[in-house]
C-alpha atoms as a PDB file:
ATOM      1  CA  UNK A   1     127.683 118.186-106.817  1.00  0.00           C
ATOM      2  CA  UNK A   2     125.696 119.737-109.455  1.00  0.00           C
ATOM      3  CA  UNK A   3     124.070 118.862-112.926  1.00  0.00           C
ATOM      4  CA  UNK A   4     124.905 119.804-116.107  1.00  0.00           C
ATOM      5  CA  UNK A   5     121.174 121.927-116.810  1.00  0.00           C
ATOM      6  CA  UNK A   6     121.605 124.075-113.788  1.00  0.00           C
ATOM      7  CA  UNK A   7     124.917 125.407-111.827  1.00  0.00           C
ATOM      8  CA  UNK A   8     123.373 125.040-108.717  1.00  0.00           C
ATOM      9  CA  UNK A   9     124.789 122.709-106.762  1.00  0.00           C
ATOM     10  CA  UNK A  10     122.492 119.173-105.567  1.00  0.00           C
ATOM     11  CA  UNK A  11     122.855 120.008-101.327  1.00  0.00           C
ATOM     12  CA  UNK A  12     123.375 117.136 -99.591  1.00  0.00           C
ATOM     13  CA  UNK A  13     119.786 117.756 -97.655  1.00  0.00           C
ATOM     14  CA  UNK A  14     118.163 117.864-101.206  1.00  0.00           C
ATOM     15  CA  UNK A  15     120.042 114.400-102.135  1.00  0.00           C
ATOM     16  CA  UNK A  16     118.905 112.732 -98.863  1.00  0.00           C
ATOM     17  CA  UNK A  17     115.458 113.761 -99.616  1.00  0.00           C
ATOM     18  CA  UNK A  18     115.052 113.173-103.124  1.00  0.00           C
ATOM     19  CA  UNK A  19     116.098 109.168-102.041  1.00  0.00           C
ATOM     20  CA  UNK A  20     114.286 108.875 -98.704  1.00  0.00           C
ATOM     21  CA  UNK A  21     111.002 109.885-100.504  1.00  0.00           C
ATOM     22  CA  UNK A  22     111.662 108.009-103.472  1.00  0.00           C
ATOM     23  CA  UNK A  23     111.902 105.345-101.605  1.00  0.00           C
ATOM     24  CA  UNK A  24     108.562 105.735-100.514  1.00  0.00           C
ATOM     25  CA  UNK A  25     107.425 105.557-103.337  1.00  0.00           C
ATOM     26  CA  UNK A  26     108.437 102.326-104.409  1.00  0.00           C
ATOM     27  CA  UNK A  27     107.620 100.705-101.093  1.00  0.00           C
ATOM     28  CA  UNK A  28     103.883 101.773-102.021  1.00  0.00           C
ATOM     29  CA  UNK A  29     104.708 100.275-105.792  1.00  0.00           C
ATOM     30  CA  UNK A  30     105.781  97.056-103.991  1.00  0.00           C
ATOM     31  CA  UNK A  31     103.223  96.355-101.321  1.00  0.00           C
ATOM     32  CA  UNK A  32     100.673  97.409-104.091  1.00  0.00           C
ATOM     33  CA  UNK A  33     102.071  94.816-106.526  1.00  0.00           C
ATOM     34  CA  UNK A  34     101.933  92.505-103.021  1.00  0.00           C
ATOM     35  CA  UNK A  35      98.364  93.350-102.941  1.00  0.00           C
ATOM     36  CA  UNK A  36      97.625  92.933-106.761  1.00  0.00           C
ATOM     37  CA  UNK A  37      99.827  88.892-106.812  1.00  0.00           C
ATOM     38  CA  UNK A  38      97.537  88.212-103.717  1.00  0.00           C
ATOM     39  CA  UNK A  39      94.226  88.910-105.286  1.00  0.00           C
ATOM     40  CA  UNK A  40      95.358  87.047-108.806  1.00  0.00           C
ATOM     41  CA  UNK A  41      94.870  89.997-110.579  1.00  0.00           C
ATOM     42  CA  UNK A  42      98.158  90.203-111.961  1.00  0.00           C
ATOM     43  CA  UNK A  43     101.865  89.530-110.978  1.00  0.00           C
ATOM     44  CA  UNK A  44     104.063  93.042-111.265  1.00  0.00           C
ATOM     45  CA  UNK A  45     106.166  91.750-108.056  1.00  0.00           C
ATOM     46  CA  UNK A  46     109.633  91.461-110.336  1.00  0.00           C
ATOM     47  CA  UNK A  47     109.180  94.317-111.787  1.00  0.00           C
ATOM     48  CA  UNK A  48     108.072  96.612-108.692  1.00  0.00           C
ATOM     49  CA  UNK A  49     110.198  94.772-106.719  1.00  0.00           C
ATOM     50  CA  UNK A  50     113.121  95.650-108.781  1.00  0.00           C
ATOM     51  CA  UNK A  51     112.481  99.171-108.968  1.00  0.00           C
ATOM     52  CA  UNK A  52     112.274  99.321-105.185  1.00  0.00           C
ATOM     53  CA  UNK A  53     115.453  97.252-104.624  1.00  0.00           C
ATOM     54  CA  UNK A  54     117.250  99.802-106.697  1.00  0.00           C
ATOM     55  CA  UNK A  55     116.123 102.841-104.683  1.00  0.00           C
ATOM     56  CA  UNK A  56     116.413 100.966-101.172  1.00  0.00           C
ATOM     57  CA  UNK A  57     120.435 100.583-102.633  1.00  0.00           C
ATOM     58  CA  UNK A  58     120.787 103.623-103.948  1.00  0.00           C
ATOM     59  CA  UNK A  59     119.127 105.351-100.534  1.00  0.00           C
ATOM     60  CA  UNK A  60     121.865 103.331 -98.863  1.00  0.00           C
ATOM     61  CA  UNK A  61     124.530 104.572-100.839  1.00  0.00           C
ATOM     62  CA  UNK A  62     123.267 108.438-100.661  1.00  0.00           C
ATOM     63  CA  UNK A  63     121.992 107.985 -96.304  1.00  0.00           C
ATOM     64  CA  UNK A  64     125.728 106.802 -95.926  1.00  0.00           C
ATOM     65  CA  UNK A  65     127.666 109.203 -98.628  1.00  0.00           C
ATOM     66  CA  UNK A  66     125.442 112.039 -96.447  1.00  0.00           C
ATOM     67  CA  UNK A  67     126.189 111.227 -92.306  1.00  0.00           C
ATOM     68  CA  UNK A  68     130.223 111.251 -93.685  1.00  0.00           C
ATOM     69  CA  UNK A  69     129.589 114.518 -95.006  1.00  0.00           C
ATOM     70  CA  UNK A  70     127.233 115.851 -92.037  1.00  0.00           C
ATOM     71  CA  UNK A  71     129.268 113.994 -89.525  1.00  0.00           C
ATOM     72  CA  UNK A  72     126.280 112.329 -87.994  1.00  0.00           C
ATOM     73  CA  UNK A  73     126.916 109.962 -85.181  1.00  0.00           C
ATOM     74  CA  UNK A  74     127.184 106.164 -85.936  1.00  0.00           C
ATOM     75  CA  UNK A  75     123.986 105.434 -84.647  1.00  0.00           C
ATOM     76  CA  UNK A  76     122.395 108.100 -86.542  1.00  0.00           C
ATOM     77  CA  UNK A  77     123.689 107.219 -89.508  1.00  0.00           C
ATOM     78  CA  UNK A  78     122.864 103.411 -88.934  1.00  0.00           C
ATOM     79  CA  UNK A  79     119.401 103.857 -87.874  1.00  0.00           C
ATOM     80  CA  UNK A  80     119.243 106.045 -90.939  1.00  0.00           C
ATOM     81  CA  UNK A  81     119.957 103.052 -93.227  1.00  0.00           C
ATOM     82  CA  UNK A  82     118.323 100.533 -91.279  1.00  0.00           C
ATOM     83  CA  UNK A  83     114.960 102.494 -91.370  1.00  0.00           C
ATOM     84  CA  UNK A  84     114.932 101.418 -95.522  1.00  0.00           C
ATOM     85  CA  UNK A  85     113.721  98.183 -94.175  1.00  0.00           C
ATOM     86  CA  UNK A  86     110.886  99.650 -92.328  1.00  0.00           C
ATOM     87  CA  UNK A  87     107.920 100.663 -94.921  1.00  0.00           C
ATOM     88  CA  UNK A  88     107.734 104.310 -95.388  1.00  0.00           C
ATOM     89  CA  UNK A  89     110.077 105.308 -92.751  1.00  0.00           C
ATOM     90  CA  UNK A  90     112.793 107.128 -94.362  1.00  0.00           C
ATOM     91  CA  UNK A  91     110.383 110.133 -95.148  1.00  0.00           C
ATOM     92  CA  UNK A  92     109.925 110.510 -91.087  1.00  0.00           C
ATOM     93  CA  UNK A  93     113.623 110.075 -90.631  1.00  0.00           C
ATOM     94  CA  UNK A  94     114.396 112.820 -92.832  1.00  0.00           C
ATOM     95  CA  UNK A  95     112.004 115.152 -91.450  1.00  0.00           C
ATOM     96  CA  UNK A  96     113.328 114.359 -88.161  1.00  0.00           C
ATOM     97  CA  UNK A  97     117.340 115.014 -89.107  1.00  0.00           C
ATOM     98  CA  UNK A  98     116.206 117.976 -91.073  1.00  0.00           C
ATOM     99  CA  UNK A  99     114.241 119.481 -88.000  1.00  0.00           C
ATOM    100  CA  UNK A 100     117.356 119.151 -86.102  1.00  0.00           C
ATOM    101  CA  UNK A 101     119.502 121.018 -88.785  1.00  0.00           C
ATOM    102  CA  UNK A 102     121.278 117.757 -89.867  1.00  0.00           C
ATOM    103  CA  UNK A 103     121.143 118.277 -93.401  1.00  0.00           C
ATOM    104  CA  UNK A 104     122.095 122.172 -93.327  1.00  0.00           C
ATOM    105  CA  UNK A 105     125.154 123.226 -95.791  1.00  0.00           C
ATOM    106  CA  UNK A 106     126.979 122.260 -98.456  1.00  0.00           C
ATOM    107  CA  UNK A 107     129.566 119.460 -98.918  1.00  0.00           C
ATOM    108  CA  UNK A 108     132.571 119.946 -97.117  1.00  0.00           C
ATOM    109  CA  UNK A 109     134.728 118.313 -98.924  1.00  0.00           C
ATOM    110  CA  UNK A 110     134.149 119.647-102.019  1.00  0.00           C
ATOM    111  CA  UNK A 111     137.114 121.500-103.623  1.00  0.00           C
ATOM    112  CA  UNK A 112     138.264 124.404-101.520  1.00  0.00           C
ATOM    113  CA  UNK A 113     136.705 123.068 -98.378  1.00  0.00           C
ATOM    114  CA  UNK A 114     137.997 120.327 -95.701  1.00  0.00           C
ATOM    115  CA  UNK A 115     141.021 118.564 -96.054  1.00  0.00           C
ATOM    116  CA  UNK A 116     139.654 114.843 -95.907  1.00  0.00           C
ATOM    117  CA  UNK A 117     140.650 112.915 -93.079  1.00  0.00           C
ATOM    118  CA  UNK A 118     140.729 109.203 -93.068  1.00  0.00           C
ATOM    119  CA  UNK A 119     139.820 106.084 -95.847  1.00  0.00           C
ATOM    120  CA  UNK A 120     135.978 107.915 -96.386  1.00  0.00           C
ATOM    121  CA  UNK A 121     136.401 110.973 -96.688  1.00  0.00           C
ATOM    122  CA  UNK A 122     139.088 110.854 -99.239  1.00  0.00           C
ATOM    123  CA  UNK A 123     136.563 108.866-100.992  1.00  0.00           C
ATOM    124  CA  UNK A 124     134.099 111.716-100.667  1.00  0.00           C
ATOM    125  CA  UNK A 125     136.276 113.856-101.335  1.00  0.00           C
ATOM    126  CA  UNK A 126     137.359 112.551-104.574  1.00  0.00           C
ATOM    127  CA  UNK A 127     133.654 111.951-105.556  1.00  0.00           C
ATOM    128  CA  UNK A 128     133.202 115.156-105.061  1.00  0.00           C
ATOM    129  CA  UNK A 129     136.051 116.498-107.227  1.00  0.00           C
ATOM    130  CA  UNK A 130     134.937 113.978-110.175  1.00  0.00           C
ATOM    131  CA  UNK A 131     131.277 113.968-110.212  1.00  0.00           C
ATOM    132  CA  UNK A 132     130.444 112.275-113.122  1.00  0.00           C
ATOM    133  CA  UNK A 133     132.858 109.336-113.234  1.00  0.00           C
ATOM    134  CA  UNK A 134     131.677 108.920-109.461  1.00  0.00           C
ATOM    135  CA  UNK A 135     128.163 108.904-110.714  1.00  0.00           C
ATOM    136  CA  UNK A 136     128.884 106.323-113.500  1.00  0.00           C
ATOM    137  CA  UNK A 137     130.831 104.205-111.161  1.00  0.00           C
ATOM    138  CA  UNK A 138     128.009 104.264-108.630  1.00  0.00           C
ATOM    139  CA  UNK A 139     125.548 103.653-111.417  1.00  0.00           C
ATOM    140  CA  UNK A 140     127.518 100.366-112.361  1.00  0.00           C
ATOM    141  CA  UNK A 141     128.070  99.421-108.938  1.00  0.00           C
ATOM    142  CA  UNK A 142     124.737  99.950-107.841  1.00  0.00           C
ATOM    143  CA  UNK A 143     123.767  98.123-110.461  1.00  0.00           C
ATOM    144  CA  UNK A 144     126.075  94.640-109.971  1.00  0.00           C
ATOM    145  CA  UNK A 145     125.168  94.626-106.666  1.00  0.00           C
ATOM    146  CA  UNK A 146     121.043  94.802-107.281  1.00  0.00           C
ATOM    147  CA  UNK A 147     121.935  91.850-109.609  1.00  0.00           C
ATOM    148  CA  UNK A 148     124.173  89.903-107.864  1.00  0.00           C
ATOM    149  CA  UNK A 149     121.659  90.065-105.235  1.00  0.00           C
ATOM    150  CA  UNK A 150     118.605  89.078-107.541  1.00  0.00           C
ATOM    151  CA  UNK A 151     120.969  86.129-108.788  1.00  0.00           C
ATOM    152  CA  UNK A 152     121.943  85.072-105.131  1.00  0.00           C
ATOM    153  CA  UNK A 153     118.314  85.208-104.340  1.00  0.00           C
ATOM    154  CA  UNK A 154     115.676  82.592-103.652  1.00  0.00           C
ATOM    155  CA  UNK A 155     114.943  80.630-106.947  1.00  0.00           C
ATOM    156  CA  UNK A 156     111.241  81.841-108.168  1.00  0.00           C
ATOM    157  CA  UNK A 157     108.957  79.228-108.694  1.00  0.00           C
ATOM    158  CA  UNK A 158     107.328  78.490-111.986  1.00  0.00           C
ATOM    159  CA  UNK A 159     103.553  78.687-112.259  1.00  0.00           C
END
């Protein structure tokens, strides 16, 4: 995978990371905004709150798109997205999979590597082979699924 200012490829260690400490981020952006509604000083929650439910998705998306390619185990790979739920835990599970050389290499199914085996990996394989599209396609469906979420939520009540 790699972007159009540099020809260096995006690893799939620096992917992981760049999610699991964004989403960090926003879980401090949220419980701040928590903090903030609490102490009627002002009421940020939708939009903090949709900023971090579009990084906890798209952290989903990249935890998942990374144990296919690193061929964690499928409790690894679970715990990984489970820990999304847990305030600031995705920056300790990286550290710990990346300690334990889980996140070494390259993508293996990228063009000239693995042959894909099985429904997933042909996926990855072809998402890999048409970055872009895949990127617009997980844009969009990232997107319809943050608000078909929102729109399946709770209703918000009215002050």
């Amino acid at each position: 995978m790699t972007t159009a200012a540099q020809s260096k490829p995006i690893s799939p260690r620096i992917l992981f990371r760049s999610f699991a400490i964004a989403e960090v981020f926003t879980w401090a952006g949220l419980i701040t905004a928590l903090i903030l509604r609490a102490l009627d000083v002002t009421n940020i929650v939708p939009i903090a709150g949709g900023i971090h439910g579009f990084i906890f998705l798209s952290y989903a998306t990249s935890t998942v798109f990374v144990w296919v390619n690193q061929k964690w185990p499928a409790r690894l790979g679970v715990t990984g997205v489970l820990l999304a739920i847990v305030p600031f835990a995705t920056v300790p599970f990286e550290m710990y999979v990346d300690r334990r050389g889980l996140l070494e290499g390259g993508w293996r199914l990228a063009p000239g590597g693995d042959a894909p085996r099985g429904f997933v990996e042909h996926v990855q394989a072809w998402v890999l082979r048409n970055v872009w599209l895949a990127v617009l396609l997980l844009v969009a469906f990232v997107a319809a699924l943050f608000v078909t979420l929102l729109w399946l939520g709770p209703p918000v009540p009215r002050s």
